[in-house]
C-alpha atoms as a PDB file:
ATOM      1  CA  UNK A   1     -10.817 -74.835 -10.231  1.00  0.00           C
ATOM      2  CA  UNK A   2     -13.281 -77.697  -9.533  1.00  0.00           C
ATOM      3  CA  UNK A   3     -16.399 -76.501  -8.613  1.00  0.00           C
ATOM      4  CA  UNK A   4     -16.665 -78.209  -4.718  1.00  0.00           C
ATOM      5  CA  UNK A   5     -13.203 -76.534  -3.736  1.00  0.00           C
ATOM      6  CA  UNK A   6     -14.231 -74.030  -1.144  1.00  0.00           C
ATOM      7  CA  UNK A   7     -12.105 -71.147   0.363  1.00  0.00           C
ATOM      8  CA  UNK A   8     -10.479 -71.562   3.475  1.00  0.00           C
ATOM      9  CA  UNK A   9     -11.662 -69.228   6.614  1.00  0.00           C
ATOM     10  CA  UNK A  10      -7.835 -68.507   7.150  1.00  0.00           C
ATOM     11  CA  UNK A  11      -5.957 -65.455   7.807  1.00  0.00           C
ATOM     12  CA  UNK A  12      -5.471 -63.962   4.194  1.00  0.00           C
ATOM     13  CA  UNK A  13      -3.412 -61.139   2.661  1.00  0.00           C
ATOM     14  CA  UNK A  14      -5.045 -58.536   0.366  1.00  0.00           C
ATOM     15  CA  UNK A  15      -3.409 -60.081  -2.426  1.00  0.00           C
ATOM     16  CA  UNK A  16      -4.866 -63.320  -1.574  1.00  0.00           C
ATOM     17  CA  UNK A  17      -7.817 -62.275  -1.454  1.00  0.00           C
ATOM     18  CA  UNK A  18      -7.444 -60.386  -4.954  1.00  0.00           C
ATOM     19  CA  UNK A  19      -6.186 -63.379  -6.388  1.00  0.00           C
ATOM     20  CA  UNK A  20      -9.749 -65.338  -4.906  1.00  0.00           C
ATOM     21  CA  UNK A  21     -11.903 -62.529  -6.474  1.00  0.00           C
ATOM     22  CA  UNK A  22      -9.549 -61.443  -9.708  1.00  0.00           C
ATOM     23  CA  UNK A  23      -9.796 -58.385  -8.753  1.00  0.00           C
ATOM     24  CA  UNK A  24      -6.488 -55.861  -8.641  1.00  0.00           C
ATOM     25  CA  UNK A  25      -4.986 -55.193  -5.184  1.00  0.00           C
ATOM     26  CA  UNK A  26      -5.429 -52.038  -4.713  1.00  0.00           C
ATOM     27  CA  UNK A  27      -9.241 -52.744  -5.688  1.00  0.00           C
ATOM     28  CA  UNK A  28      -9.518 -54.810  -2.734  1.00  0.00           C
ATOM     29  CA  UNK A  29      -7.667 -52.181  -0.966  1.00  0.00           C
ATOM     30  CA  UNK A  30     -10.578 -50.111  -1.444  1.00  0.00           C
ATOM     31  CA  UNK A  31     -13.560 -52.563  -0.788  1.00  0.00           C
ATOM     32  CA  UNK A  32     -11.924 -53.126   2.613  1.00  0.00           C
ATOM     33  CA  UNK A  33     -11.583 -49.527   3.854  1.00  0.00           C
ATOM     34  CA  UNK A  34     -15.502 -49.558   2.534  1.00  0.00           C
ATOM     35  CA  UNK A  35     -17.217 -51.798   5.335  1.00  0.00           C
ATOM     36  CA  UNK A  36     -13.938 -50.717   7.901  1.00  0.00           C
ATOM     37  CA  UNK A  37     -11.264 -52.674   7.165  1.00  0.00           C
ATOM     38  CA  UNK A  38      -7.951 -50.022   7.644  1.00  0.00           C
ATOM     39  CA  UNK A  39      -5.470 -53.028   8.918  1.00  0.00           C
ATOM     40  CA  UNK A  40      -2.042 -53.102   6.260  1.00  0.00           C
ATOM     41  CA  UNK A  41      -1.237 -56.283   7.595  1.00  0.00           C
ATOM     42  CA  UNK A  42      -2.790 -59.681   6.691  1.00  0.00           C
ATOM     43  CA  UNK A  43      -6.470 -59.687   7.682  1.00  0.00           C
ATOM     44  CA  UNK A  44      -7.460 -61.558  10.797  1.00  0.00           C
ATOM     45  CA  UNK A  45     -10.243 -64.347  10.040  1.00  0.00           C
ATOM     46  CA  UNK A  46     -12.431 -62.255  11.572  1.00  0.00           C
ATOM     47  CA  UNK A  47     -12.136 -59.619   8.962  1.00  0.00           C
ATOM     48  CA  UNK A  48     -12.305 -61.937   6.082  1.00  0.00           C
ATOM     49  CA  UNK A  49     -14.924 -63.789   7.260  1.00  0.00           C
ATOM     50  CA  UNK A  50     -16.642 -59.678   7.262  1.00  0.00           C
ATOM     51  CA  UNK A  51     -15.445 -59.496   3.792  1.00  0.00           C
ATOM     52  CA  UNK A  52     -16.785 -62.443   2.804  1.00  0.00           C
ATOM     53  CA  UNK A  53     -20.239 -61.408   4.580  1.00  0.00           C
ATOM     54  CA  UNK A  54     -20.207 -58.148   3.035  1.00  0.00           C
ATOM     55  CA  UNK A  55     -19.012 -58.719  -0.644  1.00  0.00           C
ATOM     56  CA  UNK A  56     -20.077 -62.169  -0.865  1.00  0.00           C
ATOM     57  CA  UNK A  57     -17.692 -65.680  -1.546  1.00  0.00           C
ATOM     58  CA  UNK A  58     -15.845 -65.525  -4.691  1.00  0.00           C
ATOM     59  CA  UNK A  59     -16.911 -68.606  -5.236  1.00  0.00           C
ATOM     60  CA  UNK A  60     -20.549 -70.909  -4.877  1.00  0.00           C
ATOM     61  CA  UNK A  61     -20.366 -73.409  -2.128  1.00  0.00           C
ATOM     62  CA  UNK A  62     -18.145 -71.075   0.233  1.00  0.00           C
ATOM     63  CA  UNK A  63     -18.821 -71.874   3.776  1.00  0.00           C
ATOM     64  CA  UNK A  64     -19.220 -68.892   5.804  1.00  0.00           C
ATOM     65  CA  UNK A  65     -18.832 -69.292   9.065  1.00  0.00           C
ATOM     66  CA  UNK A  66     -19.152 -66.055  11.814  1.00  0.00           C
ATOM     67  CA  UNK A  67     -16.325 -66.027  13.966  1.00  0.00           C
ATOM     68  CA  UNK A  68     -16.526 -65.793  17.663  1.00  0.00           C
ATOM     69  CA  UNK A  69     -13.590 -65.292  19.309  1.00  0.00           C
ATOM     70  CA  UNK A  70     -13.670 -67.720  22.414  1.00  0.00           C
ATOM     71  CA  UNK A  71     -12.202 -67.564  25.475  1.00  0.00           C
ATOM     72  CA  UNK A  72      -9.541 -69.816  26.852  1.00  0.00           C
ATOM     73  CA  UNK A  73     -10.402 -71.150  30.267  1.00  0.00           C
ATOM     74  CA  UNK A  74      -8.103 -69.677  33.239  1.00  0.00           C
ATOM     75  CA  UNK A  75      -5.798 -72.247  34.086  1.00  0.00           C
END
């Protein structure tokens, strides 16, 4: 991997993200039920932008970015 490639603030799976950190799945599992994170399902960007918060980028030059969840204007 080329050291400016960053990690995209997407919606990610568990195995994604294990994949990111080379970590096991089911370690993952585990560091997301530690700061909350109970969802099955593929984690909103919300939550892996709290992951990334939490346990840090896998990677240097990450960009975190807090997401705020806007709302649409009433049409």
């Amino acid at each position: 991997m080329q050291s400016n490639e960053t990690v995209d603030l997407i919606p990610k799976t568990k195995k994604e993200l294990a994949h990111e950190y080379q970590y096991c799945p089911a370690t993952i599992a585990k560091m997301c039920r530690n700061i909350g994170i109970f969802t099955c399902a593929t984690l909103t960007i919300a939550e892996v932008s709290a992951f990334y918060m939490h346990y840090q980028p896998p990677r240097r030059n990450v960009p975190i970015v807090v997401f705020l969840e806007q709302k649409k204007p009433a049409s």
